[in-house]
C-alpha atoms as a PDB file:
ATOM      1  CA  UNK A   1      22.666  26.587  -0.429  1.00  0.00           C
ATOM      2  CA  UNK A   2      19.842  28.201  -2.471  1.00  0.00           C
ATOM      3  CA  UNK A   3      16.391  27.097  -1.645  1.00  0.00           C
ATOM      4  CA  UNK A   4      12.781  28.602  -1.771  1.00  0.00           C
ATOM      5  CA  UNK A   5      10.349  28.142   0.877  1.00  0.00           C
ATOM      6  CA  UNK A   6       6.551  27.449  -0.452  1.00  0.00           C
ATOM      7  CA  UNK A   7       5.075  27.452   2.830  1.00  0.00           C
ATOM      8  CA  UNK A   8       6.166  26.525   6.556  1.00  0.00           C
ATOM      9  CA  UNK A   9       6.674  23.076   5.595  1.00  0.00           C
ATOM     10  CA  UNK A  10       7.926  22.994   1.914  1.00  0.00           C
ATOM     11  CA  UNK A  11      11.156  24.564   0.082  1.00  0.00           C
ATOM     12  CA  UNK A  12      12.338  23.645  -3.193  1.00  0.00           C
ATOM     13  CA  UNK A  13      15.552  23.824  -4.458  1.00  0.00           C
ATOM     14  CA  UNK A  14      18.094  21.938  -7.442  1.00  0.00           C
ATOM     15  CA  UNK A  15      19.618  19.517  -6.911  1.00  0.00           C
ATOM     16  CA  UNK A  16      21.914  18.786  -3.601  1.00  0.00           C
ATOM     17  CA  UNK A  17      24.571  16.547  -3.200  1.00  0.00           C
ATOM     18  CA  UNK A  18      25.479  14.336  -0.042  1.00  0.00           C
ATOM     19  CA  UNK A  19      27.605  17.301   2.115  1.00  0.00           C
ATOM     20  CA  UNK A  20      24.911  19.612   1.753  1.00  0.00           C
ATOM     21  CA  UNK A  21      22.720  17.737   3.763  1.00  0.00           C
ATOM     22  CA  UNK A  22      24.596  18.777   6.998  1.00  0.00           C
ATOM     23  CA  UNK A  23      23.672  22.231   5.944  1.00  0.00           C
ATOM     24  CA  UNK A  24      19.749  21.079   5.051  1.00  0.00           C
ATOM     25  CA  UNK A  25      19.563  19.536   8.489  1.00  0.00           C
ATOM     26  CA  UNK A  26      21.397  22.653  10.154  1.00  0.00           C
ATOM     27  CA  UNK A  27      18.508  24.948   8.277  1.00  0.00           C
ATOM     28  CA  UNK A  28      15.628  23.420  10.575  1.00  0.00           C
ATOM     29  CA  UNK A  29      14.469  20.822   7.645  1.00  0.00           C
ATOM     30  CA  UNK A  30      13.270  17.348   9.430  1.00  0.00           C
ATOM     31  CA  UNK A  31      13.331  15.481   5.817  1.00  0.00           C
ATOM     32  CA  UNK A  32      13.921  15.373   2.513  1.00  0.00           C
ATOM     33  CA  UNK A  33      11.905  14.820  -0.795  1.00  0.00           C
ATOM     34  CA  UNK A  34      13.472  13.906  -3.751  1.00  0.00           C
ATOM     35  CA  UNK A  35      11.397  14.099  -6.899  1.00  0.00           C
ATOM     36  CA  UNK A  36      14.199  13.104  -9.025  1.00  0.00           C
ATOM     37  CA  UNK A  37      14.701   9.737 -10.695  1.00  0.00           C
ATOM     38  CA  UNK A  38      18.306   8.357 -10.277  1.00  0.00           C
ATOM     39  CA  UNK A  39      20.439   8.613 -12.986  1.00  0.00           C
ATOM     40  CA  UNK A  40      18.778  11.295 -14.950  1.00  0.00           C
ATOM     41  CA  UNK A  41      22.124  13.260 -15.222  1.00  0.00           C
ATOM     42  CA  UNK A  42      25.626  12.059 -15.414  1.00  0.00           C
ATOM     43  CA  UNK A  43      27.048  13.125 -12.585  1.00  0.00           C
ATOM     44  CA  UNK A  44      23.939  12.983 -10.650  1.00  0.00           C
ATOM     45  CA  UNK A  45      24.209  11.398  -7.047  1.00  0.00           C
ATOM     46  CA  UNK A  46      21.955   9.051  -6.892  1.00  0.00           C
ATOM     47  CA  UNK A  47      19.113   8.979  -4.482  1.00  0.00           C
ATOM     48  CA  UNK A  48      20.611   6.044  -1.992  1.00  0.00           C
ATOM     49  CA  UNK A  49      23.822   8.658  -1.100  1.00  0.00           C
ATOM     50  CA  UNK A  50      21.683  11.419  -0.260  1.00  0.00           C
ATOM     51  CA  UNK A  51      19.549   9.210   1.755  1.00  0.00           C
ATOM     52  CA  UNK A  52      22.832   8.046   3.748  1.00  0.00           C
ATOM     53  CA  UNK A  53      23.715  11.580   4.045  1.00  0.00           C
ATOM     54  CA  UNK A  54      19.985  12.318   5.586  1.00  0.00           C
ATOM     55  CA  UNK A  55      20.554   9.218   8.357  1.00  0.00           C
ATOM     56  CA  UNK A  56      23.349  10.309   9.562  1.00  0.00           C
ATOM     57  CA  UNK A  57      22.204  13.596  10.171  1.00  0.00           C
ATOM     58  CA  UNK A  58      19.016  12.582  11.932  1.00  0.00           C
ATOM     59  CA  UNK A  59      16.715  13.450   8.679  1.00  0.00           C
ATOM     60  CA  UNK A  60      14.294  11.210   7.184  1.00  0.00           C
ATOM     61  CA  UNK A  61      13.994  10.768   3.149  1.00  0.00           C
ATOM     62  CA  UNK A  62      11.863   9.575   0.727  1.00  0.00           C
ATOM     63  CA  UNK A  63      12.286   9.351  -3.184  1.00  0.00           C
ATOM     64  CA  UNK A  64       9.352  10.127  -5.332  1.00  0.00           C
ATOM     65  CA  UNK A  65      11.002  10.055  -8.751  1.00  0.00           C
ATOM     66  CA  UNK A  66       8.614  12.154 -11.193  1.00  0.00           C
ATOM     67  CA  UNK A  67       9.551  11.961 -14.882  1.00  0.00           C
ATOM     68  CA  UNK A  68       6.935  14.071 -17.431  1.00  0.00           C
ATOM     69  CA  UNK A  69       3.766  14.433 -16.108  1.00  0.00           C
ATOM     70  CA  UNK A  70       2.916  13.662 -12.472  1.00  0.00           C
ATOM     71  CA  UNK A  71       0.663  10.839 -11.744  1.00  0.00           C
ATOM     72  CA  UNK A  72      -1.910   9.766  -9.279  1.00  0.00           C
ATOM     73  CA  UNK A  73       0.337   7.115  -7.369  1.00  0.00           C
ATOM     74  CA  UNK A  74       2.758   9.807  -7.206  1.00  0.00           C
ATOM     75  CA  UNK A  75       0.166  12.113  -5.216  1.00  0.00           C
ATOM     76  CA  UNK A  76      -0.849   9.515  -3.377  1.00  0.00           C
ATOM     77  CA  UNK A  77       2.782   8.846  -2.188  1.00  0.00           C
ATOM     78  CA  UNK A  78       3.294  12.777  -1.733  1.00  0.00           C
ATOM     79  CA  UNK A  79       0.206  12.493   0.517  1.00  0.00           C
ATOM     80  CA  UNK A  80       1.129   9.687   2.630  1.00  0.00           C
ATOM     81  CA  UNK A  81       5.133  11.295   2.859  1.00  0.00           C
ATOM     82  CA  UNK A  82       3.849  14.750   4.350  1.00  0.00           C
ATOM     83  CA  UNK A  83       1.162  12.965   6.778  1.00  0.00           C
ATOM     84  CA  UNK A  84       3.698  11.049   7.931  1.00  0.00           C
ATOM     85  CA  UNK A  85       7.037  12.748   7.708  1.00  0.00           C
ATOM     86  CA  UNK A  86       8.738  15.356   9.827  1.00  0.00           C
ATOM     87  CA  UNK A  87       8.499  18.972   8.750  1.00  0.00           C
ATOM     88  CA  UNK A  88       9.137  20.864   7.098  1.00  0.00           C
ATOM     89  CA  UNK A  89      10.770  19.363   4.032  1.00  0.00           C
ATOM     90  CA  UNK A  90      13.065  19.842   1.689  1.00  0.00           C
ATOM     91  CA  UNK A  91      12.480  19.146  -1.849  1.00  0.00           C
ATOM     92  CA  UNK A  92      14.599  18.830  -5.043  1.00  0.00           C
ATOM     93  CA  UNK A  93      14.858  17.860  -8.090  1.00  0.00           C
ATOM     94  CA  UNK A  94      17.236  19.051 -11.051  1.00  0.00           C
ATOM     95  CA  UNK A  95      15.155  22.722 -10.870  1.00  0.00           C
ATOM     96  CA  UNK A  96      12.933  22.475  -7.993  1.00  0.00           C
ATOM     97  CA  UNK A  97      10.102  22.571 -10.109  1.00  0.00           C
ATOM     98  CA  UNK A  98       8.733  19.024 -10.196  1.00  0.00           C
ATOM     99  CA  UNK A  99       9.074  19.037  -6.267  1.00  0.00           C
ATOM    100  CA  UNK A 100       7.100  22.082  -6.083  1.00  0.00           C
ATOM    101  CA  UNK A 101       4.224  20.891  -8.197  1.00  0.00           C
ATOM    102  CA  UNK A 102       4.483  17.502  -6.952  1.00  0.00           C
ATOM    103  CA  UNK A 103       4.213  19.023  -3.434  1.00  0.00           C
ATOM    104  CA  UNK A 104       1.163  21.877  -5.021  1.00  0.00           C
ATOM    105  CA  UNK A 105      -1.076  18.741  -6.558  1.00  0.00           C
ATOM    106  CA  UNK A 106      -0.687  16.578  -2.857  1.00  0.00           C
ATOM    107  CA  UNK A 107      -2.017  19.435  -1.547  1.00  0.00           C
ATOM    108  CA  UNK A 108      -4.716  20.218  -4.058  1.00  0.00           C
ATOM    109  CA  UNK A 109      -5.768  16.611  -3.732  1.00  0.00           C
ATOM    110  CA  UNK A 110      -5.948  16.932   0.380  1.00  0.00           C
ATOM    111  CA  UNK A 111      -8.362  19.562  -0.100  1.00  0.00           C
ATOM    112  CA  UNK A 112     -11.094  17.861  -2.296  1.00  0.00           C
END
């Protein structure tokens, strides 16, 4: 499993499927962000399996699916997920890269 830590309570990485969440949870990671909408690639697991996978291995998870730009309720959501959730988190998406900016603009938005 390739993933890249952003701080002590982010990493990004691609996208995961449902048995790699036993090695997520195994990692230290207390939940799991998904910035990916469902469906977006064939083949694709959609959201709903990885969040079974996250249950049963005593991980929360939310879905904050970001396609083009990201958008205020999406921040918003990103804010309220890492004041509530468990850290640190996991985040994917197809790259990483929308869960690493989503994650970069809720914290930019904390600060002002």
């Amino acid at each position: 499993m390739n993933y890249r830590m952003i701080d002590a309570d982010f990493a990004v990485a691609g996208q995961i499927t449902p048995d790699a969440v036993r090695d997520i949870a195994a990692a230290g990671f207390k939940s799991i962000l998904c910035a990916r909408p469902d469906g977006e690639d064939h083949g694709q697991p959609a959201f709903s399996e990885i969040e079974r996978a996250a249950a049963e291995n005593g991980l929360t998870a939310i879905q904050i699916p970001i396609s083009g730009s990201i958008g205020e309720g999406a921040i918003i959501r990103m804010g309220d997920a890492l004041a509530a959730m468990p850290k640190p988190m996991f985040g994917y998406c197809r790259s990483g890269g929308r869960a690493g900016s989503l994650y970069a603009a809720a914290q930019k938005a904390a600060q002002s």
